[in-house]
C-alpha atoms as a PDB file:
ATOM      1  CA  UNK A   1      38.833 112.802 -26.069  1.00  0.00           C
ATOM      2  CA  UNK A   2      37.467 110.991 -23.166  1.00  0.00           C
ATOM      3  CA  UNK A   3      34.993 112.925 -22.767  1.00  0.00           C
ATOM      4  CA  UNK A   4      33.843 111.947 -26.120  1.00  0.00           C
ATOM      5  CA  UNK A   5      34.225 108.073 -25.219  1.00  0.00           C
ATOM      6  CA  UNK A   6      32.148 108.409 -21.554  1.00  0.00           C
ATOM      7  CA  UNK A   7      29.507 110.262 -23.687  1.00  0.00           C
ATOM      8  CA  UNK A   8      29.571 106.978 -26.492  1.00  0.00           C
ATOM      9  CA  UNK A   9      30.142 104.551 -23.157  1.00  0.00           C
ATOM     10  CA  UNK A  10      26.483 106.072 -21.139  1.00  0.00           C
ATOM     11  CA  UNK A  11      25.100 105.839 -24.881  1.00  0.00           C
ATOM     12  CA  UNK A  12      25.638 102.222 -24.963  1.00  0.00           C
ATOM     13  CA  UNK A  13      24.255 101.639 -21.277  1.00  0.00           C
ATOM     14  CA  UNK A  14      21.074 103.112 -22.704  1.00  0.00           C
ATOM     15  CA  UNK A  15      20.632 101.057 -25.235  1.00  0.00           C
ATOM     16  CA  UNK A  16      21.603  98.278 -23.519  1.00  0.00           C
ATOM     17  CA  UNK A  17      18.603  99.230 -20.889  1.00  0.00           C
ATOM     18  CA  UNK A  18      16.311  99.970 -23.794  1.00  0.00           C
ATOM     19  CA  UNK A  19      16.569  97.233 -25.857  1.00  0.00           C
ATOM     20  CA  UNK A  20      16.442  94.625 -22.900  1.00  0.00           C
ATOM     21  CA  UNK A  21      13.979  95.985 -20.672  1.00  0.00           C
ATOM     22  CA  UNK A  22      10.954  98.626 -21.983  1.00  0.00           C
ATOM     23  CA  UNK A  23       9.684  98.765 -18.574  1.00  0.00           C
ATOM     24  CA  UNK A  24      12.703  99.961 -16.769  1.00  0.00           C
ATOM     25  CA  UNK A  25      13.906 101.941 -19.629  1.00  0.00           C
ATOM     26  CA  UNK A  26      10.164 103.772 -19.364  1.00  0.00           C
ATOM     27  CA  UNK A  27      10.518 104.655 -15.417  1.00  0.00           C
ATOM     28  CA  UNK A  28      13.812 105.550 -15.887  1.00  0.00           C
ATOM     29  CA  UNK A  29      12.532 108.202 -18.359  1.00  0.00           C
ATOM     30  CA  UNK A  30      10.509 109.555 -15.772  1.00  0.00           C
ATOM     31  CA  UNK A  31      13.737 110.480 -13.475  1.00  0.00           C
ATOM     32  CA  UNK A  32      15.650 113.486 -13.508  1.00  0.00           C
ATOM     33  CA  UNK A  33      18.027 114.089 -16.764  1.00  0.00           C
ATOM     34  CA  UNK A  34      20.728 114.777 -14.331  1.00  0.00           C
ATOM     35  CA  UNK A  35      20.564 111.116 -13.429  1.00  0.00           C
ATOM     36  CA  UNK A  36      18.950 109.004 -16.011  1.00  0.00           C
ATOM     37  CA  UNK A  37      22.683 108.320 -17.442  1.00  0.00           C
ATOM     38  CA  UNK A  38      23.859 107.252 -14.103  1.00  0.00           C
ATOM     39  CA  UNK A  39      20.424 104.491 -13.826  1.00  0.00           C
ATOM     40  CA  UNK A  40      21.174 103.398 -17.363  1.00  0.00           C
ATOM     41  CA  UNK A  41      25.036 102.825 -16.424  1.00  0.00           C
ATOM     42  CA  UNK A  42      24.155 100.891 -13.371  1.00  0.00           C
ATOM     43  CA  UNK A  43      21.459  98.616 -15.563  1.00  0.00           C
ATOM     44  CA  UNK A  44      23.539  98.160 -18.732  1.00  0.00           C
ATOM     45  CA  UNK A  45      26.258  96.790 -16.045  1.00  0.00           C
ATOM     46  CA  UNK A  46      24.021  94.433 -14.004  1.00  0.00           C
ATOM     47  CA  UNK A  47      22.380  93.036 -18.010  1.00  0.00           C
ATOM     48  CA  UNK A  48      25.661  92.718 -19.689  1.00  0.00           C
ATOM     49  CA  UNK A  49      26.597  90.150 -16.611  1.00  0.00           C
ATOM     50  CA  UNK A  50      23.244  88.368 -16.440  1.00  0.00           C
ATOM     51  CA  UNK A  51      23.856  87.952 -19.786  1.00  0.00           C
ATOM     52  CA  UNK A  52      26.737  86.279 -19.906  1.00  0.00           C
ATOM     53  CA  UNK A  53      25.232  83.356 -17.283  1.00  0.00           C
ATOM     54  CA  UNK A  54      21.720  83.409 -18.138  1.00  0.00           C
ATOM     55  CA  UNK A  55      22.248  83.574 -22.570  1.00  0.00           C
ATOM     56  CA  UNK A  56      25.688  82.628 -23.863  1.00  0.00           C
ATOM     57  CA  UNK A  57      24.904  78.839 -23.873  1.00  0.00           C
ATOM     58  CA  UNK A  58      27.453  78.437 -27.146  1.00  0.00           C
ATOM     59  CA  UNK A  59      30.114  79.634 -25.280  1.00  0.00           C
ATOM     60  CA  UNK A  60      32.325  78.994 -21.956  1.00  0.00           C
ATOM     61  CA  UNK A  61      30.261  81.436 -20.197  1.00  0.00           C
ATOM     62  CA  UNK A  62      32.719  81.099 -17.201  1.00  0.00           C
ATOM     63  CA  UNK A  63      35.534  81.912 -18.781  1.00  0.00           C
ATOM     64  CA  UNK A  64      33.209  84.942 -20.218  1.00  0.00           C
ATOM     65  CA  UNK A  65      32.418  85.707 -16.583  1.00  0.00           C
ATOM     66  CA  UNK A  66      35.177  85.878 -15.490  1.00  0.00           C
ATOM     67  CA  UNK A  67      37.056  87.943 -18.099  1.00  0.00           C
ATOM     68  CA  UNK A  68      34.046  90.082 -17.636  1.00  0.00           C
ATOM     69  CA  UNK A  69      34.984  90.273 -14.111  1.00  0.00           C
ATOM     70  CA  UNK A  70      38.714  91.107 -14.165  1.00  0.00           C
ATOM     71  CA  UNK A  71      37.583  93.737 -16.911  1.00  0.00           C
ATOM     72  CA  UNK A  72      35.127  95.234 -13.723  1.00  0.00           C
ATOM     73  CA  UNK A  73      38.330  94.786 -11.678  1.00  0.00           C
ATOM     74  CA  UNK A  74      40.250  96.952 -13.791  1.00  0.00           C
ATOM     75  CA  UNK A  75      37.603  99.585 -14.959  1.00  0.00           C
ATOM     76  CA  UNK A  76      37.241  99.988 -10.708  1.00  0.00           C
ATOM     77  CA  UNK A  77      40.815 100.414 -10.332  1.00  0.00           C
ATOM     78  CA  UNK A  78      41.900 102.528 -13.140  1.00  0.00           C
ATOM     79  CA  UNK A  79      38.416 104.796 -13.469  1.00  0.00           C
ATOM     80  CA  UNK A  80      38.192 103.599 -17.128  1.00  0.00           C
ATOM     81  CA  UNK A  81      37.736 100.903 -19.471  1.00  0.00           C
ATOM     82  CA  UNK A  82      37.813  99.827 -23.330  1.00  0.00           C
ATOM     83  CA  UNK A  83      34.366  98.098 -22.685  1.00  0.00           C
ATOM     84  CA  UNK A  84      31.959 100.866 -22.664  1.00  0.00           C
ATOM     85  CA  UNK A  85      29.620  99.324 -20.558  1.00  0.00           C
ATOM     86  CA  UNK A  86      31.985  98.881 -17.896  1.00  0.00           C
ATOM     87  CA  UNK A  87      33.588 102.507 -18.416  1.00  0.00           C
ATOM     88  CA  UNK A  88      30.219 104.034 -17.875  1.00  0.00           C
ATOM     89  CA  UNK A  89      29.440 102.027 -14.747  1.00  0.00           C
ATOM     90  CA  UNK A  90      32.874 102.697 -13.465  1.00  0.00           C
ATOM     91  CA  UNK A  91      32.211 106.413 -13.739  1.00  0.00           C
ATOM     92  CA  UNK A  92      29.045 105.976 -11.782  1.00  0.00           C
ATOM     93  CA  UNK A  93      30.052 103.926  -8.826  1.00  0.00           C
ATOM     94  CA  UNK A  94      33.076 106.223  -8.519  1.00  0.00           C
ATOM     95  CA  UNK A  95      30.753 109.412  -8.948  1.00  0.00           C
ATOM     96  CA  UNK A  96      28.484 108.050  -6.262  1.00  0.00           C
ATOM     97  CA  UNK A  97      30.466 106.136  -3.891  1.00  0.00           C
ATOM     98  CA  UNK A  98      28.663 102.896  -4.694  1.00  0.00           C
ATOM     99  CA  UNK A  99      29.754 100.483  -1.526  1.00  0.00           C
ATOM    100  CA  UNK A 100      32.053  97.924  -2.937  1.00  0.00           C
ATOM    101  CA  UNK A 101      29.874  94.795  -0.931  1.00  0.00           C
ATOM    102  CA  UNK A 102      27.088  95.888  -3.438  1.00  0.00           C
ATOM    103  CA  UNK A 103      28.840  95.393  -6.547  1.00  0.00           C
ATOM    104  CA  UNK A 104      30.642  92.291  -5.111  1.00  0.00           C
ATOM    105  CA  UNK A 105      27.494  90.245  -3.883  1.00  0.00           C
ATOM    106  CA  UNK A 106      25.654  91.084  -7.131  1.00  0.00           C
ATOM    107  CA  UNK A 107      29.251  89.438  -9.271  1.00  0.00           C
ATOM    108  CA  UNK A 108      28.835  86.712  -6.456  1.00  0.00           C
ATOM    109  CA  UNK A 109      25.237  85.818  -7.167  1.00  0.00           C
ATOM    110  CA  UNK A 110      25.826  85.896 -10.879  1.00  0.00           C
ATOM    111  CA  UNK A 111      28.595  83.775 -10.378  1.00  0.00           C
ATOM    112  CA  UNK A 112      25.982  81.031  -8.582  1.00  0.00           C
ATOM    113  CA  UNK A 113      23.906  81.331 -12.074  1.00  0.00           C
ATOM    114  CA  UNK A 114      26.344  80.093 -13.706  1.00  0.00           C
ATOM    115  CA  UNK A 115      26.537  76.462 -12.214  1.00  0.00           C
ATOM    116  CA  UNK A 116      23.735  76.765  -9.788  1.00  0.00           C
ATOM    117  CA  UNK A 117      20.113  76.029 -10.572  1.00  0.00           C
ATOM    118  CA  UNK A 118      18.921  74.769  -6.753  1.00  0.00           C
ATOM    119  CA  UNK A 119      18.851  76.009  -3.710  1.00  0.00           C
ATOM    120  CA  UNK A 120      19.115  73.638  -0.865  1.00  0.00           C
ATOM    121  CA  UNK A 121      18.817  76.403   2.364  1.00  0.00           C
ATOM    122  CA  UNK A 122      16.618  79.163   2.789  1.00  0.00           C
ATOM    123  CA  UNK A 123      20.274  81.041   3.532  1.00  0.00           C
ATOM    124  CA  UNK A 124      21.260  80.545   0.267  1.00  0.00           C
ATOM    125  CA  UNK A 125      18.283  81.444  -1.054  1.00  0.00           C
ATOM    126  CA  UNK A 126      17.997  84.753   0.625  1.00  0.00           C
ATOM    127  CA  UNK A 127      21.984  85.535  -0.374  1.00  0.00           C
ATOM    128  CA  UNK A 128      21.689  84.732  -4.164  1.00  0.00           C
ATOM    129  CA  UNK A 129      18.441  86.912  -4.295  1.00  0.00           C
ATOM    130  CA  UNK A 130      20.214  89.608  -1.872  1.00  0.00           C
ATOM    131  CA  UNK A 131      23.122  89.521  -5.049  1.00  0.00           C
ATOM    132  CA  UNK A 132      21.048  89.206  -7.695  1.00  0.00           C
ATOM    133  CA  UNK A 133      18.240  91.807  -7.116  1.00  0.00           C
ATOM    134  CA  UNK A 134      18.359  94.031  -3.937  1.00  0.00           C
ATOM    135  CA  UNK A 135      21.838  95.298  -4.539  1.00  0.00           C
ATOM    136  CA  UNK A 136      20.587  96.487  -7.743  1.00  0.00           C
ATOM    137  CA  UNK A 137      17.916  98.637  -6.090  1.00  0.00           C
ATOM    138  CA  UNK A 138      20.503  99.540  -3.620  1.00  0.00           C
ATOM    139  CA  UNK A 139      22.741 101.121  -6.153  1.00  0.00           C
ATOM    140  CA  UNK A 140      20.321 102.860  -7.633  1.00  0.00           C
ATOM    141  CA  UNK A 141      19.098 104.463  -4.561  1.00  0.00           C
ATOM    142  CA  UNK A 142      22.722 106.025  -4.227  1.00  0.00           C
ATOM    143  CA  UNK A 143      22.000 107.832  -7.514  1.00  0.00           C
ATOM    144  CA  UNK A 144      18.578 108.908  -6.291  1.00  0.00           C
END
């Protein structure tokens, strides 16, 4: 039966990827089948967080976040979740030994969204970008 669920779970990362973003979900079409799963996982994870701090303006998006969070927390710990987004990301970073600091610095810079809008240093700068946008790149290139 879980099989059945990871298969619904990397369905739902898709469509995540394909309703929010026609460009990526286009080059991602041009990878491999073997991996195109694992590229939608690691997108439906990084849009279901942006999200929450960049789109949920009804709601306490911090107490979103961070039940969002402990959710990630959980799906990392126990290799599955009820959220399918998270259960399909889970199975990725645990399938390819995705470094922990990535996943932490992106949840770190979408934690500044949510109550930052300036950035006074160049340092801080440089570490919400580093969170926000390289670390995706870099978990994709563990997949490629």
């Amino acid at each position: 039966m879980k099989a059945i669920f990871d298969q619904i779970s990397f369905e739902c990362s898709k469509n995540v990827t394909q309703s929010y973003s026609t460009s990526f979900s286009l080059a991602t079409k041009m990878l491999s089948s073997s991996i195109r799963n694992d590229i939608y996982n690691i997108y439906g994870f990084v849009r279901c967080a942006d999200e929450i701090v960049d789109a949920f303006h009804d709601y306490d998006k911090e107490t979103l976040f961070n039940n969002f969070e402990g959710d990630l927390e959980r799906s990392l710990g126990d290799k599955i979740s009820l959220n399918p987004i998270l259960n399909a990301f889970q199975h990725t970073y645990h399938n390819y030994k995705i470094p922990r600091h990535l996943v932490n610095s992106f949840m770190k810079s979408m934690r500044m969204d949510l109550n930052k809008s300036v950035y006074h240093t160049e340092a801080e700068f440089k570490e919400y970008i580093y969170g926000s946008a390289d670390v995706v790149g870099l978990m994709c290139l563990r997949v490629l």
